[in-house]
ModelCIF file with pLDDT and N, C-alpha, C, O atoms, coordinates in Angstrom:
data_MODEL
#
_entry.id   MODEL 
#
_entity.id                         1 
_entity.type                       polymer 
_entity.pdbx_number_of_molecules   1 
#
_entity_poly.entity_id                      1 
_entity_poly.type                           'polypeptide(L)' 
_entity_poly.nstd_linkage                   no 
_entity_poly.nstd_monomer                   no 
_entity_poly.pdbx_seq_one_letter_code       
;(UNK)(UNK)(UNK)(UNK)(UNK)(UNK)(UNK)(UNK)(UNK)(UNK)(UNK)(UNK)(UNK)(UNK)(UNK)(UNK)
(UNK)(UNK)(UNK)(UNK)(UNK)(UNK)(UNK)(UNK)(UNK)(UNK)(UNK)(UNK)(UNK)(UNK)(UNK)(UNK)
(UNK)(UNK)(UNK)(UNK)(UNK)(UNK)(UNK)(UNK)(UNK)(UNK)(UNK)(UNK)(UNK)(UNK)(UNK)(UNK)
;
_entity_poly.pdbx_seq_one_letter_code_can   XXXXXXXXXXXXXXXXXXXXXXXXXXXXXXXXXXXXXXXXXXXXXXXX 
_entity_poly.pdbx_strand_id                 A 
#
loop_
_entity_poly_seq.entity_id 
_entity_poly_seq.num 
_entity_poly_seq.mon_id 
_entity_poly_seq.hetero 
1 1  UNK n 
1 2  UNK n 
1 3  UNK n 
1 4  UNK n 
1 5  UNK n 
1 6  UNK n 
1 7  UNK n 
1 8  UNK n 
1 9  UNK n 
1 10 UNK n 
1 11 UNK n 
1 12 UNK n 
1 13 UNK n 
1 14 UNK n 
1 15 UNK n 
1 16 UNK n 
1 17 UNK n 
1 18 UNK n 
1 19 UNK n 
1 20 UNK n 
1 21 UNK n 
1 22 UNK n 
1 23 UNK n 
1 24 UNK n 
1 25 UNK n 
1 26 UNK n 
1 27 UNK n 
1 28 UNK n 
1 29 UNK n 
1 30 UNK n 
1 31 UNK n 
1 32 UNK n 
1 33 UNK n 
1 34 UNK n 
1 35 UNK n 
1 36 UNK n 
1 37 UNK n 
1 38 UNK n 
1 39 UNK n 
1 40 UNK n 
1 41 UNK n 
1 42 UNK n 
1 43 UNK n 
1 44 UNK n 
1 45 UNK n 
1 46 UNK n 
1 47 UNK n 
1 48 UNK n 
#
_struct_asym.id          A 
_struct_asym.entity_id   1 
#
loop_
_ma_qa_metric.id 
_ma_qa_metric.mode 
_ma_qa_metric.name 
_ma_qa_metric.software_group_id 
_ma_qa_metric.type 
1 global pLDDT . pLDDT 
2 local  pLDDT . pLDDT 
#
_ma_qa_metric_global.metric_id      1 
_ma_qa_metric_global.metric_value   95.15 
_ma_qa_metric_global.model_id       1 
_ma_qa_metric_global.ordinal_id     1 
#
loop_
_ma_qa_metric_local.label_asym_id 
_ma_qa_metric_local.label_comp_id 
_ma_qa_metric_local.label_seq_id 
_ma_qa_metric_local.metric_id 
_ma_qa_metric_local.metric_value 
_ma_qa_metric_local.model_id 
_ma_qa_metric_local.ordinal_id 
A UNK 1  2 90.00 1 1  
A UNK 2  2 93.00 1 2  
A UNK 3  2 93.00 1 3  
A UNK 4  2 90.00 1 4  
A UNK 5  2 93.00 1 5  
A UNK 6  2 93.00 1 6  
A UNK 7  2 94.00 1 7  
A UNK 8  2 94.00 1 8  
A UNK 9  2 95.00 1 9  
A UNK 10 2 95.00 1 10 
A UNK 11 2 96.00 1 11 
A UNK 12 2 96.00 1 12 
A UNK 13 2 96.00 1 13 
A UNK 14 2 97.00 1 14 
A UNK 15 2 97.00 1 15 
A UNK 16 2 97.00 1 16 
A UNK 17 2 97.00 1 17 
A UNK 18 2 97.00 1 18 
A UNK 19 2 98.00 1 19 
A UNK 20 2 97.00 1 20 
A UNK 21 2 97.00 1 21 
A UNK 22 2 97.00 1 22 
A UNK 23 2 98.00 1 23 
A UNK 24 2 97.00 1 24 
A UNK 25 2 97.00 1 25 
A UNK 26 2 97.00 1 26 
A UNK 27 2 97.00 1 27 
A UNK 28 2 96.00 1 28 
A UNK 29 2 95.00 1 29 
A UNK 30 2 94.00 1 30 
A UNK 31 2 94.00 1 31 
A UNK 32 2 91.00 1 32 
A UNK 33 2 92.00 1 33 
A UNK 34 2 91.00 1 34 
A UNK 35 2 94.00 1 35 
A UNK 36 2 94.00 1 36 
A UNK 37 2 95.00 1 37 
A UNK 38 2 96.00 1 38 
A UNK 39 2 96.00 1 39 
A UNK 40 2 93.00 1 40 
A UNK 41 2 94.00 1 41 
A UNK 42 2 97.00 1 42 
A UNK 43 2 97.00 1 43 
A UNK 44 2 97.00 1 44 
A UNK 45 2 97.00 1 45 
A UNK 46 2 97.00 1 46 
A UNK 47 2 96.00 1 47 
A UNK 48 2 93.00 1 48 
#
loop_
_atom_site.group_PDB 
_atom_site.id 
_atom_site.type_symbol 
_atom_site.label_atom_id 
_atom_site.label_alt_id 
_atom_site.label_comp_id 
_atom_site.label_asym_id 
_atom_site.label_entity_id 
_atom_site.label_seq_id 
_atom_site.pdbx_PDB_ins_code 
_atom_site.Cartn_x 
_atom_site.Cartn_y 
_atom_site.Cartn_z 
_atom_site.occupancy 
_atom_site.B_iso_or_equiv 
_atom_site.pdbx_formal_charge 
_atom_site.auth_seq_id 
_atom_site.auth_comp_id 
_atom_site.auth_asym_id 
_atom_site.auth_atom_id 
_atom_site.pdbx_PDB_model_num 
ATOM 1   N N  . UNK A 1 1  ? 146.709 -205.199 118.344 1.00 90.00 ? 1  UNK A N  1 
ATOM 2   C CA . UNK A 1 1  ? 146.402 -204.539 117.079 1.00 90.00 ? 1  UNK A CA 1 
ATOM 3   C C  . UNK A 1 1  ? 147.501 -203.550 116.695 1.00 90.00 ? 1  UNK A C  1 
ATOM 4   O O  . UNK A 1 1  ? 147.861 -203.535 115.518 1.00 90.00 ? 1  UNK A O  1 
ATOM 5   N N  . UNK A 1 2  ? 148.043 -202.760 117.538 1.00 93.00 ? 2  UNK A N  1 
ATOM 6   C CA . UNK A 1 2  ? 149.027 -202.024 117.230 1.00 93.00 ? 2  UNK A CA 1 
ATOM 7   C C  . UNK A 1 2  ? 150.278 -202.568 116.829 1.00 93.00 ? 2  UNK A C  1 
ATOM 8   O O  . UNK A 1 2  ? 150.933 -201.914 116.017 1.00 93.00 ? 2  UNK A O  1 
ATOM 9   N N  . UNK A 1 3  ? 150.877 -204.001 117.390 1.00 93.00 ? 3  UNK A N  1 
ATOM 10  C CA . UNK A 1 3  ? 151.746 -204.545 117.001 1.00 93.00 ? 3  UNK A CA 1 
ATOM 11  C C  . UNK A 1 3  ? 151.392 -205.107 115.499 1.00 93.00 ? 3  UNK A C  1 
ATOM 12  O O  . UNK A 1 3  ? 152.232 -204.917 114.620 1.00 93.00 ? 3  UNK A O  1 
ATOM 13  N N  . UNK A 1 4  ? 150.337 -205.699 115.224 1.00 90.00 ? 4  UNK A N  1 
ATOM 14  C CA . UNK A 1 4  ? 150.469 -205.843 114.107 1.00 90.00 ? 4  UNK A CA 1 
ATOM 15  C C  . UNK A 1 4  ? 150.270 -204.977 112.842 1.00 90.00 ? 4  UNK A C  1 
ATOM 16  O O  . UNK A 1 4  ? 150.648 -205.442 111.767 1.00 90.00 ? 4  UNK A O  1 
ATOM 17  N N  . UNK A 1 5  ? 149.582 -203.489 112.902 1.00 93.00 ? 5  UNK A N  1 
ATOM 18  C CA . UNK A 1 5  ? 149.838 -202.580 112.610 1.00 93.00 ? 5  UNK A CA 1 
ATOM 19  C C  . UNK A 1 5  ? 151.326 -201.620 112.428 1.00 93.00 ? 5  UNK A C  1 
ATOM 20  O O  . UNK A 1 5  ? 151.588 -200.792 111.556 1.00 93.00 ? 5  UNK A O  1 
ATOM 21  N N  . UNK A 1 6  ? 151.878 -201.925 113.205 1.00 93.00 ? 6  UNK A N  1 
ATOM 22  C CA . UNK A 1 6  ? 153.229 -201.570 112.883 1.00 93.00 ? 6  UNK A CA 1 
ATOM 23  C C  . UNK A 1 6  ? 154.378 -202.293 112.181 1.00 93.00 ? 6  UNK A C  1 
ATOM 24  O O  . UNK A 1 6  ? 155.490 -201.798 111.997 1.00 93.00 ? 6  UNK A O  1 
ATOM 25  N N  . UNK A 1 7  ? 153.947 -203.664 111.765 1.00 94.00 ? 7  UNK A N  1 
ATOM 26  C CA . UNK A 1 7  ? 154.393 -204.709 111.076 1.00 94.00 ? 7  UNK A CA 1 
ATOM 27  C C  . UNK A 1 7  ? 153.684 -204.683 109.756 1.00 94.00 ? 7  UNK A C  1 
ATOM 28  O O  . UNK A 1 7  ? 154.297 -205.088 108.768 1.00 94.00 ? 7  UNK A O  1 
ATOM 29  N N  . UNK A 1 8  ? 152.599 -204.297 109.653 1.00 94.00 ? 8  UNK A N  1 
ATOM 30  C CA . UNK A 1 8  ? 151.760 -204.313 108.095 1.00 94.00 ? 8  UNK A CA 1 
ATOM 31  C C  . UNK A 1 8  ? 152.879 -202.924 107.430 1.00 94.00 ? 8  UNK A C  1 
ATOM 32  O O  . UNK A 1 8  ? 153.624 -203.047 106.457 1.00 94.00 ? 8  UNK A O  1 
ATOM 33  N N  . UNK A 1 9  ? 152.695 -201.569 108.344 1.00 95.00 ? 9  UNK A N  1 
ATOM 34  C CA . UNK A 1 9  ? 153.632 -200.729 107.892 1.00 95.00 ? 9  UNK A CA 1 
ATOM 35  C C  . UNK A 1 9  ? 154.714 -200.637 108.021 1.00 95.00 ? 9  UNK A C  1 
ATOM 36  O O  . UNK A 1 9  ? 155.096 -199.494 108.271 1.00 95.00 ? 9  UNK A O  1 
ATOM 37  N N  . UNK A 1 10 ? 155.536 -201.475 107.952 1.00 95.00 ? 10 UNK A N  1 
ATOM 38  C CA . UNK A 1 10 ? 156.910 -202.114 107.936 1.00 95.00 ? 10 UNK A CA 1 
ATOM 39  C C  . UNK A 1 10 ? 156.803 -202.815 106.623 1.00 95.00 ? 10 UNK A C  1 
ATOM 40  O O  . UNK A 1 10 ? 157.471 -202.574 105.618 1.00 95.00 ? 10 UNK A O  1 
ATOM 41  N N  . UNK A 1 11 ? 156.175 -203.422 106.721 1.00 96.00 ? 11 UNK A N  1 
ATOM 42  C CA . UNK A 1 11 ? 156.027 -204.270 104.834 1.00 96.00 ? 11 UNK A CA 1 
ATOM 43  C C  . UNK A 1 11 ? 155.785 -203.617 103.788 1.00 96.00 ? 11 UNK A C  1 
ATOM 44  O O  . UNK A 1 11 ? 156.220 -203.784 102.648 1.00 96.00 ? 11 UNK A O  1 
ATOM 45  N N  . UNK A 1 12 ? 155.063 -202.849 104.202 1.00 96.00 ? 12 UNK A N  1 
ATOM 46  C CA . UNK A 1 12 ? 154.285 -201.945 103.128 1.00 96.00 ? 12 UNK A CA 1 
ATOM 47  C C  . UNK A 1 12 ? 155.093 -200.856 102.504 1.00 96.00 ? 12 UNK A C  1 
ATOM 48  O O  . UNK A 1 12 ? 154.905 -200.521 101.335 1.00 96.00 ? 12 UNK A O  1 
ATOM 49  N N  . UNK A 1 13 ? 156.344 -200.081 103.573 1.00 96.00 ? 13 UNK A N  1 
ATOM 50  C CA . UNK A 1 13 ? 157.020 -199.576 103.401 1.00 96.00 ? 13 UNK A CA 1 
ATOM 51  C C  . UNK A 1 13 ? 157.958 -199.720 102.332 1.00 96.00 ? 13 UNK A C  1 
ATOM 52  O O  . UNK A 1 13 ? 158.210 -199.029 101.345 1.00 96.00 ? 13 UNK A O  1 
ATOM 53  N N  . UNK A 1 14 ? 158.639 -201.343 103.012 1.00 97.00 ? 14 UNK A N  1 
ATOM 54  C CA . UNK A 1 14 ? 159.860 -201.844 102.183 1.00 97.00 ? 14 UNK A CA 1 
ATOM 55  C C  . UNK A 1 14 ? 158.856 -202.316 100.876 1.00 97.00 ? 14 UNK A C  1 
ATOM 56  O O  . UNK A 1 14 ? 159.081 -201.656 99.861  1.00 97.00 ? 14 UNK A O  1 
ATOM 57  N N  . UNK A 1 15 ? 158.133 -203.015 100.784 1.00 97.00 ? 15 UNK A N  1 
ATOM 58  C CA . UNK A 1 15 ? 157.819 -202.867 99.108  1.00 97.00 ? 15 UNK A CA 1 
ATOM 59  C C  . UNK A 1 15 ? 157.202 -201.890 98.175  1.00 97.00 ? 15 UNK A C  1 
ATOM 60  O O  . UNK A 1 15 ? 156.794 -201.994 97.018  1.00 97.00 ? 15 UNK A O  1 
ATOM 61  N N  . UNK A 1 16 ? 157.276 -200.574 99.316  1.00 97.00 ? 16 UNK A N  1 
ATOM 62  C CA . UNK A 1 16 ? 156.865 -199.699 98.002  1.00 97.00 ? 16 UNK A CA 1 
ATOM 63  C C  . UNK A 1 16 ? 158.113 -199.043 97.947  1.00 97.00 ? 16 UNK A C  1 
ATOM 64  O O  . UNK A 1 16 ? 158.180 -198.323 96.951  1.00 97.00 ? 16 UNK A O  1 
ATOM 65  N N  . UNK A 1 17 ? 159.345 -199.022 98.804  1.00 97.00 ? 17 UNK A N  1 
ATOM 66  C CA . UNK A 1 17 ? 160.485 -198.814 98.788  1.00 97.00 ? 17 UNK A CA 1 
ATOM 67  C C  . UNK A 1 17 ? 161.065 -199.651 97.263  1.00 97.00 ? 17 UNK A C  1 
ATOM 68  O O  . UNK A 1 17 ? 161.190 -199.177 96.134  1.00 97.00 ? 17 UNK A O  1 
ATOM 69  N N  . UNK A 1 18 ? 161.300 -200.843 97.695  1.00 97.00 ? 18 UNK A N  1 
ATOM 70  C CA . UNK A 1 18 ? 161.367 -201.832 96.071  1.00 97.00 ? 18 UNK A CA 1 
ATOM 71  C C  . UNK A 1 18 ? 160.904 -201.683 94.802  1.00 97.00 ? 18 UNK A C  1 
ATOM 72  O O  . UNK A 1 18 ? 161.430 -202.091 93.767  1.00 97.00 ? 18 UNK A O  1 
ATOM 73  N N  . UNK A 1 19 ? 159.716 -200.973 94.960  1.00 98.00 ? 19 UNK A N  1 
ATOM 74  C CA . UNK A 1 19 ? 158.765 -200.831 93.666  1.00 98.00 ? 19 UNK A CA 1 
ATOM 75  C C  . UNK A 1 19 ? 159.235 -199.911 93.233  1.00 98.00 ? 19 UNK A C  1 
ATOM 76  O O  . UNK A 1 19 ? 159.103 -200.023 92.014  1.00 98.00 ? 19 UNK A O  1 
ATOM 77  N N  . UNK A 1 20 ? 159.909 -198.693 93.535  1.00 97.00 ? 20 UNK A N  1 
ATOM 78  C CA . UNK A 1 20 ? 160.451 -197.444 93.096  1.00 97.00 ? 20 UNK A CA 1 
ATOM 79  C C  . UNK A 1 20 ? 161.959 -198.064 92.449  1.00 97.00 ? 20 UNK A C  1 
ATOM 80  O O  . UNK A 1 20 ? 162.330 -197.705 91.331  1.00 97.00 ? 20 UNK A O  1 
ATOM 81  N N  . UNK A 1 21 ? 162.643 -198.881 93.159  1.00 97.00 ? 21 UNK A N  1 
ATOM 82  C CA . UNK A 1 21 ? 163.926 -198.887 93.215  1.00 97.00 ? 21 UNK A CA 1 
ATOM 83  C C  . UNK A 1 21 ? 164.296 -199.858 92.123  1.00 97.00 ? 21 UNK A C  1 
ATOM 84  O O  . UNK A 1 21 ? 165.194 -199.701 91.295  1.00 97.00 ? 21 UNK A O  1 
ATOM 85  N N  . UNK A 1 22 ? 163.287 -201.126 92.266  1.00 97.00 ? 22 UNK A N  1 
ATOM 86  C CA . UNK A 1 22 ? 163.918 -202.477 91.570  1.00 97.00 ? 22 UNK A CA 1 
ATOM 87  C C  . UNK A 1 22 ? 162.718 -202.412 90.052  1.00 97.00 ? 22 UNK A C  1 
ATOM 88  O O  . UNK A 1 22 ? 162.964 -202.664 88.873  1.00 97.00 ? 22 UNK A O  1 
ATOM 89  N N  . UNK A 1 23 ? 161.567 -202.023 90.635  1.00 98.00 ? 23 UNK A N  1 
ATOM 90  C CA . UNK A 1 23 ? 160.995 -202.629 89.552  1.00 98.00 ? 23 UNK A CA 1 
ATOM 91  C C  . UNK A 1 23 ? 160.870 -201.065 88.566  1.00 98.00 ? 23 UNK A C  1 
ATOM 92  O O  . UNK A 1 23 ? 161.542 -200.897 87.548  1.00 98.00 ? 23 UNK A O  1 
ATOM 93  N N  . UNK A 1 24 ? 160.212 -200.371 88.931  1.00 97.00 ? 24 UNK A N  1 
ATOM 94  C CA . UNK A 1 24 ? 159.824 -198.814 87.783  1.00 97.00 ? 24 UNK A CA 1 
ATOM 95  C C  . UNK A 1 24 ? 161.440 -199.023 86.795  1.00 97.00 ? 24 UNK A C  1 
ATOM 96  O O  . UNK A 1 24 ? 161.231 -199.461 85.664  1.00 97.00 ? 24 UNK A O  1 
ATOM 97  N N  . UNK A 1 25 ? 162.887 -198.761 87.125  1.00 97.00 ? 25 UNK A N  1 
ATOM 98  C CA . UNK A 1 25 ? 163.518 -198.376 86.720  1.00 97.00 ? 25 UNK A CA 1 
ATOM 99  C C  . UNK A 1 25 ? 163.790 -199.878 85.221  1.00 97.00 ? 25 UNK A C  1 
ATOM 100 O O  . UNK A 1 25 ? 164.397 -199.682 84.168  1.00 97.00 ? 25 UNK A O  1 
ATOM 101 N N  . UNK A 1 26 ? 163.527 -200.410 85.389  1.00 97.00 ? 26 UNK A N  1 
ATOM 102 C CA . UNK A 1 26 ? 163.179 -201.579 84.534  1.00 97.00 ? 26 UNK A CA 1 
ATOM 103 C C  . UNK A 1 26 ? 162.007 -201.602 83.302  1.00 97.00 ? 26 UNK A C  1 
ATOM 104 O O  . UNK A 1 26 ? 162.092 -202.141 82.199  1.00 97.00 ? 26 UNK A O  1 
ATOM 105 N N  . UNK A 1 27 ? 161.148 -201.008 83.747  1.00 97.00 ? 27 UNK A N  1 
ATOM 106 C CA . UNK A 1 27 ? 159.838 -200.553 82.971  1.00 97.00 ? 27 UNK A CA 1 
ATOM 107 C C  . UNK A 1 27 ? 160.538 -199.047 82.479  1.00 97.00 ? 27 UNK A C  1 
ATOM 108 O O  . UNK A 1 27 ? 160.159 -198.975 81.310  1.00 97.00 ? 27 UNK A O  1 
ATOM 109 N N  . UNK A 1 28 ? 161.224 -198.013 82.709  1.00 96.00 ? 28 UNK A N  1 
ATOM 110 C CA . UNK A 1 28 ? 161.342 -197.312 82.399  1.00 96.00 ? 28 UNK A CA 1 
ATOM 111 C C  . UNK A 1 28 ? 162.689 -197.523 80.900  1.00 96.00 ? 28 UNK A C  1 
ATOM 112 O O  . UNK A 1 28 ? 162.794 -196.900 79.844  1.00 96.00 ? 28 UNK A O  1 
ATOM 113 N N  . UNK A 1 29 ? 163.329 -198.417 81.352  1.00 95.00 ? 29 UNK A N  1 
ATOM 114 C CA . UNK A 1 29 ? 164.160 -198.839 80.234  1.00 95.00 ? 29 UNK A CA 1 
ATOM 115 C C  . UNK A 1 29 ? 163.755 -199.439 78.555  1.00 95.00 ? 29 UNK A C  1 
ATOM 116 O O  . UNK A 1 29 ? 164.455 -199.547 77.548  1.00 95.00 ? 29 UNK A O  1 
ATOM 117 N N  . UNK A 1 30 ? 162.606 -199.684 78.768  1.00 94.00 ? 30 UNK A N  1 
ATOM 118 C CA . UNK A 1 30 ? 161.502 -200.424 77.676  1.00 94.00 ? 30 UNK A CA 1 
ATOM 119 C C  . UNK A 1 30 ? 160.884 -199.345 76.574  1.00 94.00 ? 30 UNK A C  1 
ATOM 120 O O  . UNK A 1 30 ? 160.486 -199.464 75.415  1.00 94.00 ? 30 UNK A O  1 
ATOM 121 N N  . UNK A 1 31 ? 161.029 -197.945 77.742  1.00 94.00 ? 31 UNK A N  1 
ATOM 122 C CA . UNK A 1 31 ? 160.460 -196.875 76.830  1.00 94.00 ? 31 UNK A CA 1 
ATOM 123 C C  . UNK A 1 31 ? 160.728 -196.107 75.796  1.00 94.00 ? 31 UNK A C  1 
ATOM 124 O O  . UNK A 1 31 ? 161.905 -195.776 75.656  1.00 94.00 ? 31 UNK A O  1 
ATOM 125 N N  . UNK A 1 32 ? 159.844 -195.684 74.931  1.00 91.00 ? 32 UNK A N  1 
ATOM 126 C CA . UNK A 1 32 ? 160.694 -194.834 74.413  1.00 91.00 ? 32 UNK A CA 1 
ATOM 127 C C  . UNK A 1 32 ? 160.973 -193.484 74.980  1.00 91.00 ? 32 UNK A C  1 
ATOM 128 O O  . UNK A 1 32 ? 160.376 -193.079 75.977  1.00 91.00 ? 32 UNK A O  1 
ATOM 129 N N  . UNK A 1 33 ? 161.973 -192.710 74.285  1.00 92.00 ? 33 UNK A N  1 
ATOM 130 C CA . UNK A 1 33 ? 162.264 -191.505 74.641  1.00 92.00 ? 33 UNK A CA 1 
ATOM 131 C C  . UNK A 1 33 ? 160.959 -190.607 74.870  1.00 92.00 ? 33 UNK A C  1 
ATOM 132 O O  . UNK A 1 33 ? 160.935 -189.862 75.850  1.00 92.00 ? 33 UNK A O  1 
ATOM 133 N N  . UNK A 1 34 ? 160.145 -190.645 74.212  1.00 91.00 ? 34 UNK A N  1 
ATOM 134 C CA . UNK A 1 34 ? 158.560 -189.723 74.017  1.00 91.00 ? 34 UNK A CA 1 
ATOM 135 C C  . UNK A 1 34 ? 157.868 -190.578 75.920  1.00 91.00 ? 34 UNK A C  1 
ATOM 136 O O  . UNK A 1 34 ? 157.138 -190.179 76.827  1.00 91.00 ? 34 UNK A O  1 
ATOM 137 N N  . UNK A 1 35 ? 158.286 -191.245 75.771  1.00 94.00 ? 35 UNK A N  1 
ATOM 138 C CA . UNK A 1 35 ? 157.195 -191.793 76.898  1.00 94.00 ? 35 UNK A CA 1 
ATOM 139 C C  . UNK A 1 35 ? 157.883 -191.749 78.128  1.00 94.00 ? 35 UNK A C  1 
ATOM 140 O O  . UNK A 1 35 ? 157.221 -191.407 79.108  1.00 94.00 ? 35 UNK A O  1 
ATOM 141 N N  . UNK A 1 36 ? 159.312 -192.081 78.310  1.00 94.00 ? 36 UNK A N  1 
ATOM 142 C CA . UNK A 1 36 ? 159.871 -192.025 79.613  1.00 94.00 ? 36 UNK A CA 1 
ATOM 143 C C  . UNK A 1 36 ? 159.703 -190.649 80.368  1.00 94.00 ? 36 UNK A C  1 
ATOM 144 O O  . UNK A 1 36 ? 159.524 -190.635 81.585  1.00 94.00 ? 36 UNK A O  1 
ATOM 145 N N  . UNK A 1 37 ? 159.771 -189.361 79.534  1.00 95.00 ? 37 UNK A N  1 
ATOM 146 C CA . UNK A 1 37 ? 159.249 -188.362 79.881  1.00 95.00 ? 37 UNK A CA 1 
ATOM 147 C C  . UNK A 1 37 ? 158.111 -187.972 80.648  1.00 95.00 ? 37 UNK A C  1 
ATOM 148 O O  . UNK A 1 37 ? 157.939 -186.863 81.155  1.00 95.00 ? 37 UNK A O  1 
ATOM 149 N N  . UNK A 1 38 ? 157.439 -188.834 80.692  1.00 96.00 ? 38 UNK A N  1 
ATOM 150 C CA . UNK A 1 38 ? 155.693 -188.733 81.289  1.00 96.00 ? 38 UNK A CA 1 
ATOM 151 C C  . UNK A 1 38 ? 156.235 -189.604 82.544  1.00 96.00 ? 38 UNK A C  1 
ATOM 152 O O  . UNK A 1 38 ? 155.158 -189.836 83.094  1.00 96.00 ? 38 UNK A O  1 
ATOM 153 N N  . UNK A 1 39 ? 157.143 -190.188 83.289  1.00 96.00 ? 39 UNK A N  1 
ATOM 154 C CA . UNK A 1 39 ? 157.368 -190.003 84.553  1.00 96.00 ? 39 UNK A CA 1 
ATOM 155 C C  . UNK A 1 39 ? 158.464 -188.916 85.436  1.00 96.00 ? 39 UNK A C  1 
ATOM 156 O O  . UNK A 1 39 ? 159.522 -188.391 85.087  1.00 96.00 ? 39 UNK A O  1 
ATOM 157 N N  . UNK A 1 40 ? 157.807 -188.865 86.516  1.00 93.00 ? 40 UNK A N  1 
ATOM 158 C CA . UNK A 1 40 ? 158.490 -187.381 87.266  1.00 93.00 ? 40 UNK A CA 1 
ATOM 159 C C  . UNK A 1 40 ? 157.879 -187.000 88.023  1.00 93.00 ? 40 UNK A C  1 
ATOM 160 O O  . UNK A 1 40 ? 158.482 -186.249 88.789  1.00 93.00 ? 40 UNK A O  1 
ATOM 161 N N  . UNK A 1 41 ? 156.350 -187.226 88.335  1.00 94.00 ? 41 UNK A N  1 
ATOM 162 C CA . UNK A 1 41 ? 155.174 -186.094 88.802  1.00 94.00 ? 41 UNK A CA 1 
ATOM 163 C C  . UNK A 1 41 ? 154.360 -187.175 89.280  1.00 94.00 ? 41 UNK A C  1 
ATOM 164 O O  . UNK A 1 41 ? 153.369 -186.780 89.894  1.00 94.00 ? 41 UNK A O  1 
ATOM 165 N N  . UNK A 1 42 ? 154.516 -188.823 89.152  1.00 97.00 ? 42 UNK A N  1 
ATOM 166 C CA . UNK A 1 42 ? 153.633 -189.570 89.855  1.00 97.00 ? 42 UNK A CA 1 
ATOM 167 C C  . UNK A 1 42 ? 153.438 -189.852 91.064  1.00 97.00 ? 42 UNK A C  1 
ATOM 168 O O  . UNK A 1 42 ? 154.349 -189.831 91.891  1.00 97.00 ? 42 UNK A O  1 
ATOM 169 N N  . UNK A 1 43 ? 151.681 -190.292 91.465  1.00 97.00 ? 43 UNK A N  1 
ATOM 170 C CA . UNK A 1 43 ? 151.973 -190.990 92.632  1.00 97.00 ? 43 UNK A CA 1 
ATOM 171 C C  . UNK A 1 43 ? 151.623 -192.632 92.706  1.00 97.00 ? 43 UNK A C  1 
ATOM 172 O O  . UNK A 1 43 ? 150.770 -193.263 92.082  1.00 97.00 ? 43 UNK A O  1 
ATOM 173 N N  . UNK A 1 44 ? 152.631 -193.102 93.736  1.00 97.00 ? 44 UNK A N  1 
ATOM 174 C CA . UNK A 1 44 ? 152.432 -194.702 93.630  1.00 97.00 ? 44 UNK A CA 1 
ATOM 175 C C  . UNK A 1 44 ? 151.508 -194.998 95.162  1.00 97.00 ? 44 UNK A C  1 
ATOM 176 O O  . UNK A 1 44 ? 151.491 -194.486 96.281  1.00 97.00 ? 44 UNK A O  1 
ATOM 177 N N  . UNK A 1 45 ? 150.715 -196.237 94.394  1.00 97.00 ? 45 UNK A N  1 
ATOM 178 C CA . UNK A 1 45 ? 149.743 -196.425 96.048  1.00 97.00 ? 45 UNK A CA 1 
ATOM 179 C C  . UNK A 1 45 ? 150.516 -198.545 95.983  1.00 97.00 ? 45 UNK A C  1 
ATOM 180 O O  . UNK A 1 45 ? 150.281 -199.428 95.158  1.00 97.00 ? 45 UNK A O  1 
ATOM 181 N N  . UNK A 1 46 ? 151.158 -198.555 96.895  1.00 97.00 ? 46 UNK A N  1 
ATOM 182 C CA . UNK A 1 46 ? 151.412 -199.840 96.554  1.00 97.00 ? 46 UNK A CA 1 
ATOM 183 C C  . UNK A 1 46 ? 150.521 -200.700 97.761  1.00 97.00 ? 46 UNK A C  1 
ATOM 184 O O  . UNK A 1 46 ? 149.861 -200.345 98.737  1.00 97.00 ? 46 UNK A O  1 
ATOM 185 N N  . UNK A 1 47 ? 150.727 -201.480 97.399  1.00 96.00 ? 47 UNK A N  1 
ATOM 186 C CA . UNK A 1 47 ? 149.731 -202.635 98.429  1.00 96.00 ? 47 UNK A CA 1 
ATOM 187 C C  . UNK A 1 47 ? 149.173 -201.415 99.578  1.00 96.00 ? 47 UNK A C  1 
ATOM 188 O O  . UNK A 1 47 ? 149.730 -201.250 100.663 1.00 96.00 ? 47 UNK A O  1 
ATOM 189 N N  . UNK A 1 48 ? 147.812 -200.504 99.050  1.00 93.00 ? 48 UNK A N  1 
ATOM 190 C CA . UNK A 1 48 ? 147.267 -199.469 99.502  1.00 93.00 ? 48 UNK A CA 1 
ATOM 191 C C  . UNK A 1 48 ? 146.342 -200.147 100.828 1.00 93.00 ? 48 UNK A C  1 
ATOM 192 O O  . UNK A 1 48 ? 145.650 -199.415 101.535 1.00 93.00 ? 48 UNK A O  1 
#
């Protein structure tokens, strides 16, 4: 159980690592100026 526990948080890591890196900054390009502003202060729960 622990081995595979330390492999779920190994995954979980790198794609919420990705989700910050590859995907938000993509969605943030779409915005407008009024709205890109309202990120800064979030929190992300990725594959929670």
């Amino acid at each position: 159980d622990e081995a595979k526990k330390i492999a779920q948080t190994a995954m979980q890591q790198r794609i919420e690592a990705d989700v910050k890196r590859v995907l938000i900054p993509r969605i943030k390009e779409q915005l407008s100026e009024a709205n890109k502003v309202l990120f800064g202060s979030e929190k992300y729960h990725v594959n929670p």
